[in-house]
C-alpha atoms as a PDB file:
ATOM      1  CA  UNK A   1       1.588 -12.827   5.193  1.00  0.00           C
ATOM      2  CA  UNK A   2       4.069 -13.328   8.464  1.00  0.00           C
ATOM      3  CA  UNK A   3       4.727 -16.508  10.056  1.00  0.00           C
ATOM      4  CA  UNK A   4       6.232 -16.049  13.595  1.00  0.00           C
ATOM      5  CA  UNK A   5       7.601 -12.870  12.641  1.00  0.00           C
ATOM      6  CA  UNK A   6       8.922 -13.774   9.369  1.00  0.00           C
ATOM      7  CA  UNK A   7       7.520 -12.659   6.736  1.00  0.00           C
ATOM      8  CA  UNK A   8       6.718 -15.161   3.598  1.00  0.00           C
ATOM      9  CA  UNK A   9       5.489 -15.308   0.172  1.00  0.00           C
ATOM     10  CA  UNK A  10       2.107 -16.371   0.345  1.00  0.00           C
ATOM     11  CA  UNK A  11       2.926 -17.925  -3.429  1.00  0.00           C
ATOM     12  CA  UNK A  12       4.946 -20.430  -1.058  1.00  0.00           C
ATOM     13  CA  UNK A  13       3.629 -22.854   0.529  1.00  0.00           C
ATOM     14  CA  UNK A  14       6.271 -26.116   1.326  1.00  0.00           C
ATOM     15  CA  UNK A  15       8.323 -26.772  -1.231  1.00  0.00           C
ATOM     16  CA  UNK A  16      10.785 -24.835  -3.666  1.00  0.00           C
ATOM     17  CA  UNK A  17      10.149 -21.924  -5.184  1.00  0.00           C
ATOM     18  CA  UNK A  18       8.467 -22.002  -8.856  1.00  0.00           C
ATOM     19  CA  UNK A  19      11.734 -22.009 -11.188  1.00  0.00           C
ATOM     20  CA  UNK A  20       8.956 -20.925 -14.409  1.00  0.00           C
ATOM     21  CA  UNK A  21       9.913 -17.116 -13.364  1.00  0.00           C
ATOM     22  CA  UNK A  22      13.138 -17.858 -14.412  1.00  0.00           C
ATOM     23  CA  UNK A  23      14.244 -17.428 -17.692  1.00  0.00           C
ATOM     24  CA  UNK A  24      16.183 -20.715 -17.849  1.00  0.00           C
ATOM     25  CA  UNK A  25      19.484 -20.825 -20.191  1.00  0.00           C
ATOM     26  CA  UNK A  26      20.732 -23.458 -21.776  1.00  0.00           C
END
């Protein structure tokens, strides 16, 4: 998906990106 030349993730729409990918360390 591009949006005015720039492509994006289509996974994001506005906001941040999902931190669940990451492995998070305590």
């Amino acid at each position: 998906m591009k949006l005015d030349g720039i492509e994006v993730s289509p996974f994001k729409d506005d906001g941040p990106p999902p931190d669940n990918r990451i492995p998070q360390q305590p």
